[in-house]
N, C-alpha and C. Protein backbone atom coordinates (compact mmCIF):
# COMPACT_ATOMS: atom_id res chain seq x y z
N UNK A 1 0.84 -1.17 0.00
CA UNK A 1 0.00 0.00 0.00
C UNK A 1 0.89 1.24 0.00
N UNK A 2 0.45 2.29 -0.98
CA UNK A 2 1.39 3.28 -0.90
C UNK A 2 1.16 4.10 0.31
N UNK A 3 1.78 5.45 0.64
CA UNK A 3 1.93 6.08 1.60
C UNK A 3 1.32 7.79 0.91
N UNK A 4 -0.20 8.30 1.97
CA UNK A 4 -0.54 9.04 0.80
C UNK A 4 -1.24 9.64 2.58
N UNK A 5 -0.90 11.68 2.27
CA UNK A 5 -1.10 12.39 2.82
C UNK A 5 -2.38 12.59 3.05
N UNK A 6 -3.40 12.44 4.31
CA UNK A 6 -4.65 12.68 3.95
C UNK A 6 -4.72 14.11 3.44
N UNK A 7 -3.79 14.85 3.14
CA UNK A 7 -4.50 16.51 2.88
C UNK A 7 -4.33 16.50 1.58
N UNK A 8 -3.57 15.33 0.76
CA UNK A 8 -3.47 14.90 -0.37
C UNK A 8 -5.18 14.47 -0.96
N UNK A 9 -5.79 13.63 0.24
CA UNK A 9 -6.93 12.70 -0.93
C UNK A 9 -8.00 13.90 -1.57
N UNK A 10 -9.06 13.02 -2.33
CA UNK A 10 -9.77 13.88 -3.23
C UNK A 10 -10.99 13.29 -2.49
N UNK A 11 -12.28 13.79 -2.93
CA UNK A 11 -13.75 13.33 -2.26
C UNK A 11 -13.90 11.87 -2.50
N UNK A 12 -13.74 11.36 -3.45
CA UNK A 12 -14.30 9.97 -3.20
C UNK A 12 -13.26 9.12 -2.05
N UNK A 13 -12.30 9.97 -1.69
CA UNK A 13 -11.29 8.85 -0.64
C UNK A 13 -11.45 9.42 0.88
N UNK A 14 -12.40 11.25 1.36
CA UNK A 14 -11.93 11.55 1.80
C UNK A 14 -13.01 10.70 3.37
N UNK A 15 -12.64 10.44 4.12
CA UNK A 15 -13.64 10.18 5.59
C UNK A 15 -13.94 10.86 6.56
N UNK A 16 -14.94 10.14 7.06
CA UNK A 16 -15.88 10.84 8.48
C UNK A 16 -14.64 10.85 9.93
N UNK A 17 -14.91 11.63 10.39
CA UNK A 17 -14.13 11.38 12.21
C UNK A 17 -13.88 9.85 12.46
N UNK A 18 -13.58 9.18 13.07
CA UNK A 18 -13.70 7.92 14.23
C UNK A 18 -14.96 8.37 14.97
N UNK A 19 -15.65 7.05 14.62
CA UNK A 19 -17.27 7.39 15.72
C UNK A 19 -18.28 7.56 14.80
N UNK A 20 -18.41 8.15 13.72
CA UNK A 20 -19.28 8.90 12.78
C UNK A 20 -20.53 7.18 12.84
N UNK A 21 -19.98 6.43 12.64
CA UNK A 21 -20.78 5.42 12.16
C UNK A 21 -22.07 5.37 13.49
N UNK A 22 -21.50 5.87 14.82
CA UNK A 22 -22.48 5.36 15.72
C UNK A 22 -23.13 6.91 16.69
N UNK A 23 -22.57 7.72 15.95
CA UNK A 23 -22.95 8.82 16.08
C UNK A 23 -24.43 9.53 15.79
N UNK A 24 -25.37 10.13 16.43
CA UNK A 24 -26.52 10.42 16.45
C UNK A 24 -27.30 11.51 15.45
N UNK A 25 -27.78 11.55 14.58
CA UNK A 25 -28.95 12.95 13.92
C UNK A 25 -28.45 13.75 15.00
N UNK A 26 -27.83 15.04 14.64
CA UNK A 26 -27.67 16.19 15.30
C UNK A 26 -26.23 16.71 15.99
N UNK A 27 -25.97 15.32 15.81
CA UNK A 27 -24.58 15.67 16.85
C UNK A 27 -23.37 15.76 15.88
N UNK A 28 -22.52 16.61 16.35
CA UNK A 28 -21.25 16.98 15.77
C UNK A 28 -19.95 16.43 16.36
N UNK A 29 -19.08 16.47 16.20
CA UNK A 29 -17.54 15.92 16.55
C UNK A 29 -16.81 17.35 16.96
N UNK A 30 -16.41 17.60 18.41
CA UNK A 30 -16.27 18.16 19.00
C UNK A 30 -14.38 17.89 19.28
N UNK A 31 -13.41 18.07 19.07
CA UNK A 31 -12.06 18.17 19.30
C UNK A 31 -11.60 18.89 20.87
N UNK A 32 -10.86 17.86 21.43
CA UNK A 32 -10.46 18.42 22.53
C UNK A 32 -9.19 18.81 22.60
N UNK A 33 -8.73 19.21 21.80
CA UNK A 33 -7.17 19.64 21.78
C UNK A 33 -5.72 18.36 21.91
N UNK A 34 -6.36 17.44 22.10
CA UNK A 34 -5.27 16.25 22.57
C UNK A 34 -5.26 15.36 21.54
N UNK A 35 -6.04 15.84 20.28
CA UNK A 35 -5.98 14.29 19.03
C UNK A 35 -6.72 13.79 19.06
N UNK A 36 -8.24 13.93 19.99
CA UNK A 36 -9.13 13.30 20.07
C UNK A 36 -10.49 13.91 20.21
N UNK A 37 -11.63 13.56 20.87
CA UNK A 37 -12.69 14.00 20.58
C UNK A 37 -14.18 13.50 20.79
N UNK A 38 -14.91 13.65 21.11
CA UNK A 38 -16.28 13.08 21.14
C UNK A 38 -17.46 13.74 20.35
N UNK A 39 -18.32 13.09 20.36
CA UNK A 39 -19.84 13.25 19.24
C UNK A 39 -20.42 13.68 20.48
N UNK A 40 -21.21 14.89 20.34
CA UNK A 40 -22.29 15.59 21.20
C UNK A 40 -23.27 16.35 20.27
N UNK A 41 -24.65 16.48 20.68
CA UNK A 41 -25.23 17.85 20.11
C UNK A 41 -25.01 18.75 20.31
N UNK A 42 -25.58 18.98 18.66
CA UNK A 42 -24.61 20.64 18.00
C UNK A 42 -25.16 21.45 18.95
N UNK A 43 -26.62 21.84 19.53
CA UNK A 43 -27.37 22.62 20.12
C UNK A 43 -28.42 22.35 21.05
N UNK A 44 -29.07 22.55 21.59
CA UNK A 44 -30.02 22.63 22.83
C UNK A 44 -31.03 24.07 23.06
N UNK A 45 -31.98 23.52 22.82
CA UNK A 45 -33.59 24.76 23.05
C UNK A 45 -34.32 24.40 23.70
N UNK A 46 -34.88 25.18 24.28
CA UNK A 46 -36.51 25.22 24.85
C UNK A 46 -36.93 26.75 24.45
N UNK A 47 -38.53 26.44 24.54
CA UNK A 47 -39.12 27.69 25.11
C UNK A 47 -40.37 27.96 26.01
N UNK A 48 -41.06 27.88 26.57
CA UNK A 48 -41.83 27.99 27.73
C UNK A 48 -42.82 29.53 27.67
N UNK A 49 -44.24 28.76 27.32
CA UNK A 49 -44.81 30.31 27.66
C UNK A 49 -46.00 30.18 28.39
N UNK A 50 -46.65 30.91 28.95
CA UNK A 50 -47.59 31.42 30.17
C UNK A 50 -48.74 31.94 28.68
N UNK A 51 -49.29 30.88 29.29
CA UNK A 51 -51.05 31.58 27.85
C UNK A 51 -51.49 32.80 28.28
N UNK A 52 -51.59 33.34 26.56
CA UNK A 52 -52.28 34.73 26.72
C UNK A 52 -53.46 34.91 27.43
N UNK A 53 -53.17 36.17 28.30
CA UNK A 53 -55.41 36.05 28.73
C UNK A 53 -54.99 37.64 29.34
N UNK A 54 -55.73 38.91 29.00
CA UNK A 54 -55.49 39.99 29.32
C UNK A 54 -56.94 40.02 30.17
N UNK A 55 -58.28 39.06 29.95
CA UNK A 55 -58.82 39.49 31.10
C UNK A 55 -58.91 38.23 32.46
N UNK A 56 -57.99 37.48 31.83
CA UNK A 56 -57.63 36.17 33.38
C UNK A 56 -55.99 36.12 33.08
N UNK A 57 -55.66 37.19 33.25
CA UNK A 57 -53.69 37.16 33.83
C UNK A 57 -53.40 36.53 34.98
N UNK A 58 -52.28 35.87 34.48
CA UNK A 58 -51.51 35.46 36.07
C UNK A 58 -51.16 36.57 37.10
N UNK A 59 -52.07 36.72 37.87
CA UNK A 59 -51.30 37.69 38.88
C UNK A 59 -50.36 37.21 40.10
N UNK A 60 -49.97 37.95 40.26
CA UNK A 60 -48.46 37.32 41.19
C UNK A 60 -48.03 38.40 42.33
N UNK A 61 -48.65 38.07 43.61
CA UNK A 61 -48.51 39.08 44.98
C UNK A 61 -47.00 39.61 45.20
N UNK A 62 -46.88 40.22 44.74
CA UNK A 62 -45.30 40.81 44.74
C UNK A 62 -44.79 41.94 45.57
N UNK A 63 -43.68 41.45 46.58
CA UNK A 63 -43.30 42.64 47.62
C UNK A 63 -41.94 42.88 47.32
N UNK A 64 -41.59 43.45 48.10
CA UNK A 64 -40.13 44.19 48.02
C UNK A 64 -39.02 43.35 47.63
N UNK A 65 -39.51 42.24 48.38
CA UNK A 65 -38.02 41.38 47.97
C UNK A 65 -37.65 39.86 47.18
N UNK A 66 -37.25 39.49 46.48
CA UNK A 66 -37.38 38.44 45.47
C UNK A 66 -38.41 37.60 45.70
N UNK A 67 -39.21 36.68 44.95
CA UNK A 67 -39.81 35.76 44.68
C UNK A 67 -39.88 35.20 43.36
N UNK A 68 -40.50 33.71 43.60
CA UNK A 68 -40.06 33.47 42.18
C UNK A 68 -41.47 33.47 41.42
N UNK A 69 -40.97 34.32 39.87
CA UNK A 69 -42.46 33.66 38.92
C UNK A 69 -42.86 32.39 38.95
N UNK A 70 -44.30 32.29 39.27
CA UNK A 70 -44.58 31.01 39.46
C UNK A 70 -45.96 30.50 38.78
N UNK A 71 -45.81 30.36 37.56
CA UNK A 71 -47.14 30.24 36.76
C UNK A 71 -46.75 28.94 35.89
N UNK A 72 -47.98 28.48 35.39
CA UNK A 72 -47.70 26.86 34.57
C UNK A 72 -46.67 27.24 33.21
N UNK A 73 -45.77 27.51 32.83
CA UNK A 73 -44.97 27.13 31.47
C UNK A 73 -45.18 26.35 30.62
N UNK A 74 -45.66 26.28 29.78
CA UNK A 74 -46.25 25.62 28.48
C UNK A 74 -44.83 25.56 27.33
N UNK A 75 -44.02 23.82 27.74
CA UNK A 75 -42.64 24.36 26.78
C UNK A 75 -43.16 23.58 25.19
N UNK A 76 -42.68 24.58 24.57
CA UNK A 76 -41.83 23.78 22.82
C UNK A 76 -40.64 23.77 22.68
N UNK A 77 -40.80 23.33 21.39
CA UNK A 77 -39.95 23.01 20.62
C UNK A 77 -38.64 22.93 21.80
N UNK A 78 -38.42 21.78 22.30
CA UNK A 78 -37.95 21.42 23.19
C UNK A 78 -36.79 20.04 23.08
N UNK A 79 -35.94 20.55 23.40
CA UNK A 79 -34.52 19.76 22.93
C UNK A 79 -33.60 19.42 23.98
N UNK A 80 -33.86 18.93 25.55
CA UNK A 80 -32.71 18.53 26.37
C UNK A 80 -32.82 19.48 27.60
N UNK A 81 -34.20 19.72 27.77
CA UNK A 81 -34.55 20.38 29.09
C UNK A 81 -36.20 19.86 29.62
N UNK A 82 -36.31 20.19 30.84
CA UNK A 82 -37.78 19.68 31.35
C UNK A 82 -38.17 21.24 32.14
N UNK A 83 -39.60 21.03 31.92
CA UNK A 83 -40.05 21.87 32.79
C UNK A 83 -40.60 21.57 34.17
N UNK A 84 -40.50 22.06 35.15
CA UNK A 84 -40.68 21.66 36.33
C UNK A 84 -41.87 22.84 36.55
N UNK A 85 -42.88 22.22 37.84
CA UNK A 85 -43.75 22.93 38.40
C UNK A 85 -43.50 22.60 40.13
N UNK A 86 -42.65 21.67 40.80
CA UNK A 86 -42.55 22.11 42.20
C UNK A 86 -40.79 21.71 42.59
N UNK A 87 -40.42 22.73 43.13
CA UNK A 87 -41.22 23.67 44.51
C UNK A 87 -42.09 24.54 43.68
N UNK A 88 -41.41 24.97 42.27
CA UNK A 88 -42.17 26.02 41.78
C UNK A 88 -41.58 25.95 39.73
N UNK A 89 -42.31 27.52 39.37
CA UNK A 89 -41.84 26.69 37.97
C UNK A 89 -40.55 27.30 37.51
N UNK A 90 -39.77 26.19 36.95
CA UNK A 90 -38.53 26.33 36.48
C UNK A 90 -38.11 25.28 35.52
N UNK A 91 -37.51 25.61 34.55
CA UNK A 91 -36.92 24.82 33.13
C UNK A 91 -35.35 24.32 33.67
N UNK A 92 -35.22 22.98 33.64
CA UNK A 92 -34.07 21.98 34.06
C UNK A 92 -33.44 21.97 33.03
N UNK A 93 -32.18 21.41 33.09
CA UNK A 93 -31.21 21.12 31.92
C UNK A 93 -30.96 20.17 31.80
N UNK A 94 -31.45 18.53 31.21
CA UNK A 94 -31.30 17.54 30.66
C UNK A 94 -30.19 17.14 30.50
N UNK A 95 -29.44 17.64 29.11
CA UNK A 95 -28.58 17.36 28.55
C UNK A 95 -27.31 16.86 28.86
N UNK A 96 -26.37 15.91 28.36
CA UNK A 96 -25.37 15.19 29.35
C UNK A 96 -24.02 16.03 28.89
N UNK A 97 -24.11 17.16 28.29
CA UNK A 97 -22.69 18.00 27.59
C UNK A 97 -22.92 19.33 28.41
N UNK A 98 -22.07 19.97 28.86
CA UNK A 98 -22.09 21.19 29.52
C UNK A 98 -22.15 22.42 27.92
N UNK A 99 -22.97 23.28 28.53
CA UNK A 99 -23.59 24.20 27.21
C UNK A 99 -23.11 25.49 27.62
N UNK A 100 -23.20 26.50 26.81
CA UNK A 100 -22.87 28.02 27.01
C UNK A 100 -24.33 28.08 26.35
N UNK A 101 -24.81 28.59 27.40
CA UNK A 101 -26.81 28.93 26.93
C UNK A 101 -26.62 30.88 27.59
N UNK A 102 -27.69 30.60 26.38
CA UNK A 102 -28.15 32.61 26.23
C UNK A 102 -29.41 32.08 26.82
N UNK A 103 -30.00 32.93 27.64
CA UNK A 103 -31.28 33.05 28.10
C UNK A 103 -31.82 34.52 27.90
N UNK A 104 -32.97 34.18 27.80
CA UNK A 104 -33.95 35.38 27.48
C UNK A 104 -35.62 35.01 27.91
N UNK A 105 -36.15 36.60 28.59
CA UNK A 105 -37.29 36.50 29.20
C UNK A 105 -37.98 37.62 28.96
N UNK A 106 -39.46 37.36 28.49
CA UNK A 106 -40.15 38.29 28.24
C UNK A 106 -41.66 38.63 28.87
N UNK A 107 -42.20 39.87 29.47
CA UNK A 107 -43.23 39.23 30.07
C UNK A 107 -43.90 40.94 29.91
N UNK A 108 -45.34 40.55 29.59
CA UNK A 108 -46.55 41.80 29.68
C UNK A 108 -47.07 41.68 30.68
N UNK A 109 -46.97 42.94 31.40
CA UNK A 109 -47.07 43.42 32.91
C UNK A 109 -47.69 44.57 33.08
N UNK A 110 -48.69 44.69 34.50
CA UNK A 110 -49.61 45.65 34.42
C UNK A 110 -49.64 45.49 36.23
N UNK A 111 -49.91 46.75 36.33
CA UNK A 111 -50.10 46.96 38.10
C UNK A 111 -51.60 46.67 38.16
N UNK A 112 -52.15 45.81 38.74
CA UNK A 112 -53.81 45.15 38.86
C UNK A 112 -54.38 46.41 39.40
N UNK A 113 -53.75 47.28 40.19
CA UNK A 113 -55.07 48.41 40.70
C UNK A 113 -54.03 49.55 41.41
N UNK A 114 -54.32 50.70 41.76
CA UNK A 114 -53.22 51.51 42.98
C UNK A 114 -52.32 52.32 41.84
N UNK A 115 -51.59 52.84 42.30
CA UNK A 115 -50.28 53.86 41.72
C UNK A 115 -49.08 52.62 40.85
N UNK A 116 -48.75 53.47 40.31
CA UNK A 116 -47.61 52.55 39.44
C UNK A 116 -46.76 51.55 40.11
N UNK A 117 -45.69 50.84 39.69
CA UNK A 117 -45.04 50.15 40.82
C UNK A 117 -43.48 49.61 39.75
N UNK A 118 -42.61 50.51 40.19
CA UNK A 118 -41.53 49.64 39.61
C UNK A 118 -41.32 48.15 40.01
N UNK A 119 -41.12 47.46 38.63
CA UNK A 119 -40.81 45.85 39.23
C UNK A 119 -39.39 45.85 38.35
N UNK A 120 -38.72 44.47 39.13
CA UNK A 120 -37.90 44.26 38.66
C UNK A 120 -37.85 42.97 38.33
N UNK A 121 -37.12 42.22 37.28
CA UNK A 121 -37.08 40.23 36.89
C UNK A 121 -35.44 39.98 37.01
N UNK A 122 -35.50 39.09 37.57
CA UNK A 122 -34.24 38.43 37.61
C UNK A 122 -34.04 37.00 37.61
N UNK A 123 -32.89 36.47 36.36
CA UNK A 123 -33.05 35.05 36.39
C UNK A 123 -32.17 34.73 37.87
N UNK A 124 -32.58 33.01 37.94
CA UNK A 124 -31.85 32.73 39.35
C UNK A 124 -31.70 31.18 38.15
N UNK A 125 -30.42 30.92 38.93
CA UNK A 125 -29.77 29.53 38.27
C UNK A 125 -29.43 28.40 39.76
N UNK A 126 -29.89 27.98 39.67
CA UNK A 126 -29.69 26.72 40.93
C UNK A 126 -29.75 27.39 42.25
N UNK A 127 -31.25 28.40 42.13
CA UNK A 127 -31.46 28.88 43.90
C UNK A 127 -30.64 30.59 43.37
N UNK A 128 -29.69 30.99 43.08
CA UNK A 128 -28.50 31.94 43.02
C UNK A 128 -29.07 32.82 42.03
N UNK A 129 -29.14 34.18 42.21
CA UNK A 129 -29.61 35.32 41.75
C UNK A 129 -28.43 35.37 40.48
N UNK A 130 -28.82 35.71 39.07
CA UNK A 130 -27.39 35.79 38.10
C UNK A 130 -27.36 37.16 38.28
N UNK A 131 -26.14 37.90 38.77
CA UNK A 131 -25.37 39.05 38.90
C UNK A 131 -25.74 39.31 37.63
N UNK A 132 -26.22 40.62 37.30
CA UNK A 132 -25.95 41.20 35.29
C UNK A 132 -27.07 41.12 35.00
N UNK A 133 -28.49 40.06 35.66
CA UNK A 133 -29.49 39.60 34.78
C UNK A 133 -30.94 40.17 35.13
N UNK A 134 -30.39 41.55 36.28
CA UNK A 134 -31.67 42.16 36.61
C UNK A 134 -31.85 43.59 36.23
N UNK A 135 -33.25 43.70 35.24
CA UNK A 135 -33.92 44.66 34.64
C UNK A 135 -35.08 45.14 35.31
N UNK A 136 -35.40 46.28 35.26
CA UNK A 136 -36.75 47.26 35.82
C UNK A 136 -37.46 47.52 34.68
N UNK A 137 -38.98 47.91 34.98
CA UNK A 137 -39.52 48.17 34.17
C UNK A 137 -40.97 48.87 34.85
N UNK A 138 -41.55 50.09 34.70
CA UNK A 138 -42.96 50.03 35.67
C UNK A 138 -43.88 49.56 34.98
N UNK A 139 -44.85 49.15 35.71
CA UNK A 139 -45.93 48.55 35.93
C UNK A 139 -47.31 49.23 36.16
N UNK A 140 -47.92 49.56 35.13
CA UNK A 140 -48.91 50.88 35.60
C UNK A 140 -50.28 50.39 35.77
N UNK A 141 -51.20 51.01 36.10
CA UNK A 141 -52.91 50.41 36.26
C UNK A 141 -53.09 50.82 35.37
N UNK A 142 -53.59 49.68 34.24
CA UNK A 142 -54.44 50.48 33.25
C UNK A 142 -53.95 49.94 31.87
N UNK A 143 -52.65 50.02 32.02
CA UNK A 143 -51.77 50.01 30.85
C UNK A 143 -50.89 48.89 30.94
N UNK A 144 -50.48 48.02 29.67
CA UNK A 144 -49.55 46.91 29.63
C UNK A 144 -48.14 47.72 29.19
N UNK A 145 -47.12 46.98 29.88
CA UNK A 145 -45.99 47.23 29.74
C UNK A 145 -45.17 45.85 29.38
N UNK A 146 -43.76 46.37 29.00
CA UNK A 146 -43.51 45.00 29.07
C UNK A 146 -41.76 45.21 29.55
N UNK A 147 -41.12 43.90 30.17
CA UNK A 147 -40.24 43.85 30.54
C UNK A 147 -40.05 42.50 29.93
N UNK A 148 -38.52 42.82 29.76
CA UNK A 148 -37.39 41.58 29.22
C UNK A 148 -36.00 41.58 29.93
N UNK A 149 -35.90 40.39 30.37
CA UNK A 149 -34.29 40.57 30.11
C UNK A 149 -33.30 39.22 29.82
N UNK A 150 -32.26 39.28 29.49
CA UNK A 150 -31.50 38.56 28.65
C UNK A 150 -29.80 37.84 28.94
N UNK A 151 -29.61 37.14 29.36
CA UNK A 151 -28.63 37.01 29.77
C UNK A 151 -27.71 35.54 29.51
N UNK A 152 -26.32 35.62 29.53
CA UNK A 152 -25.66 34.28 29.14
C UNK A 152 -24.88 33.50 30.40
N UNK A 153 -25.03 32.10 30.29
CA UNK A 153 -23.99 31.42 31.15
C UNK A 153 -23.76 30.17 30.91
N UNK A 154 -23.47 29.64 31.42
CA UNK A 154 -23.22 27.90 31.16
C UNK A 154 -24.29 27.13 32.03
N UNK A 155 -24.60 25.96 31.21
CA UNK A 155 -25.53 25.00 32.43
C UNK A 155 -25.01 23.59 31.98
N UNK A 156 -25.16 23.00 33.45
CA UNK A 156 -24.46 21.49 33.40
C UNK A 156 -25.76 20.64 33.85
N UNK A 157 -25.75 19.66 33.20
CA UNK A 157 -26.77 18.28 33.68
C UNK A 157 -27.58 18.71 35.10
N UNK A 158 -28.51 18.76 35.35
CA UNK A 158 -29.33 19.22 36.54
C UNK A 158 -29.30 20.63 37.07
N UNK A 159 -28.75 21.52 36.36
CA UNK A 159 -28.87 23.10 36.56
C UNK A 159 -30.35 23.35 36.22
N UNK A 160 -30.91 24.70 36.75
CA UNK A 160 -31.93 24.89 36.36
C UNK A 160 -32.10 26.57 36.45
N UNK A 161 -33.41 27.01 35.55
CA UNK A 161 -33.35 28.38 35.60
C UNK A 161 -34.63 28.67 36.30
N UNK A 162 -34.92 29.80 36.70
CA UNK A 162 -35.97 30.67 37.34
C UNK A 162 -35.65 31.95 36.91
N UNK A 163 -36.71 32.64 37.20
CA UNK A 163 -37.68 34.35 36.73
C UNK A 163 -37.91 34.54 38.35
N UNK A 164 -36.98 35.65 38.97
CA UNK A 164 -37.94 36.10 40.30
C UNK A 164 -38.33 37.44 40.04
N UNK A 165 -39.07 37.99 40.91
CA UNK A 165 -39.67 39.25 40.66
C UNK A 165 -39.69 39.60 42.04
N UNK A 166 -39.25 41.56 42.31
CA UNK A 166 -39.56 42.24 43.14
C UNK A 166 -40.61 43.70 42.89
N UNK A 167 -40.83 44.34 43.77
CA UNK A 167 -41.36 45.87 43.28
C UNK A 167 -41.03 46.49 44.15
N UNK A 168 -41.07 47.53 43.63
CA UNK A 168 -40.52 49.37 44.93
C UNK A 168 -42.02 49.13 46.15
N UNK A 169 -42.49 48.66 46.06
CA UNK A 169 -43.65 48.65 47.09
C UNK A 169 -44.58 47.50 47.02
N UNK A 170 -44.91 46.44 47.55
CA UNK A 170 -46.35 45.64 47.76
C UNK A 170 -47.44 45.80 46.92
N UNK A 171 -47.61 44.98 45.81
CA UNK A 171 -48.50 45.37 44.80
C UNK A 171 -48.96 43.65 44.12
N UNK A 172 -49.68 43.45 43.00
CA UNK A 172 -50.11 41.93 42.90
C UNK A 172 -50.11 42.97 41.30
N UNK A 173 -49.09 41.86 40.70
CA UNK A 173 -48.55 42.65 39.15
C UNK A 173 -49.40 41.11 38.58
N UNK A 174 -49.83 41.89 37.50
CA UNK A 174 -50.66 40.76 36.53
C UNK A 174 -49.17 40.83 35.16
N UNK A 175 -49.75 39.52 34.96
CA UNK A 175 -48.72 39.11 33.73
C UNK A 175 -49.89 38.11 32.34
N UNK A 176 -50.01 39.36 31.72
CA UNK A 176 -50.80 38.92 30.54
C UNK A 176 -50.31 37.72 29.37
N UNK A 177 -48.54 38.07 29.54
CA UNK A 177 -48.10 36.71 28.32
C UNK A 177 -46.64 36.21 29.44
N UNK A 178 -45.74 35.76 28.42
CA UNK A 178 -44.73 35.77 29.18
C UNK A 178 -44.16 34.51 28.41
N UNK A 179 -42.73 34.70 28.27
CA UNK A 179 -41.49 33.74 27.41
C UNK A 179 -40.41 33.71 28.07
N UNK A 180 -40.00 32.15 27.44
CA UNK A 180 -38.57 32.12 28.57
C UNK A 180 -37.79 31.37 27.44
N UNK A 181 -37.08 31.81 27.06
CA UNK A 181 -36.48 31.04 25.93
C UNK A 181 -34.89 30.90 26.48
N UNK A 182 -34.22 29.82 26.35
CA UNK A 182 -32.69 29.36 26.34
C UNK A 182 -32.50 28.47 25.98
N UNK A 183 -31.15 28.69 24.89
CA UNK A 183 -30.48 28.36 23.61
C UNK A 183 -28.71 27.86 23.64
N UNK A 184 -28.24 26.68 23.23
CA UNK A 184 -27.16 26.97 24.48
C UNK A 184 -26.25 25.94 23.08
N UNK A 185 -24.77 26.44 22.97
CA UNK A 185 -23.96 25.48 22.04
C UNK A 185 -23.30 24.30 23.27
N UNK A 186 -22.40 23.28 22.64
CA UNK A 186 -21.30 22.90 23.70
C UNK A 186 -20.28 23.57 23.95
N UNK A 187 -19.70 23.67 25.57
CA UNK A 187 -19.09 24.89 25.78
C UNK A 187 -17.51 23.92 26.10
């Protein structure tokens, strides 16, 4: 057999990784710097939403200091996460590859009755408030508003996310829609 450079061959000679044969729909060949490598998925989604209803909103008794959103999540298009409803609701991380996931949260908000009320959302990742991931937004009687916010980190096999909410004062904020979307490569 002759002796022939693979950067030499042409397409009909050229091959898949080691593994390819038992390798899964979706998953890619991932290089670890040492000559070697494993098959994981390319990507990981969910998304989770709270049904529309502007005259039966989730309202949610909200005081000064964190709590968590706690309404049923309705997930799709769903790829390597679960949704959980106790202690309360929160989207788990399945997947057996550690991910760099973007998260993002969106929610229509209205003060149910009284003077305005700044609120604020913040994701929490295993119990732990994410530093960076808390946004304000007011909350008026009368009028829908809306607050988002957006943020990146890593999640490993049994991590999980949460939405808490505070306000400048004691108020019961209705939430007419609401999205939780995170999107995550291998990290």
């Amino acid at each position: 057999m002759a002796n022939v450079n693979h950067s030499t061959l042409t397409d009909p000679y050229l091959h898949e990784p080691k593994g390819a044969a038992s390798a899964s729909s979706g998953e890619v060949y991932i290089a670890n710097g040492s000559g070697s490598g494993v098959w994981t998925q390319n990507h990981r989604h969910v998304g989770g939403f709270i049904t529309f209803s502007t005259g039966s909103p989730y309202a949610k008794a909200t005081t000064t200091s964190d709590s968590v959103i706690n309404p049923t999540f309705t997930l799709v298009d769903n790829n390597g996460f679960t949704g959980l409803s106790s202690p309360n609701a929160r989207i788990r991380y399945d997947g057996a590859e550690s991910i760099s996931a973007a998260i993002t949260a969106t929610f229509s908000i209205q003060q149910s009755s009284g003077t305005d009320r700044n609120v604020e959302v913040v994701f929490y990742k295993n119990g732990a408030a994410l530093a960076g991931s808390r946004v304000i937004a007011t909350a008026a009687s009368g009028a829908w508003n809306q607050i988002t916010t957006a943020f990146n980190t890593t999640l490993a096999t049994n991590d999980y996310i949460e939405v808490f909410t505070k306000a400048d004062s004691a108020a019961t904020i209705n939430y007419a829609s609401g999205y939780l979307r995170i999107t995550g490569v291998p990290s």
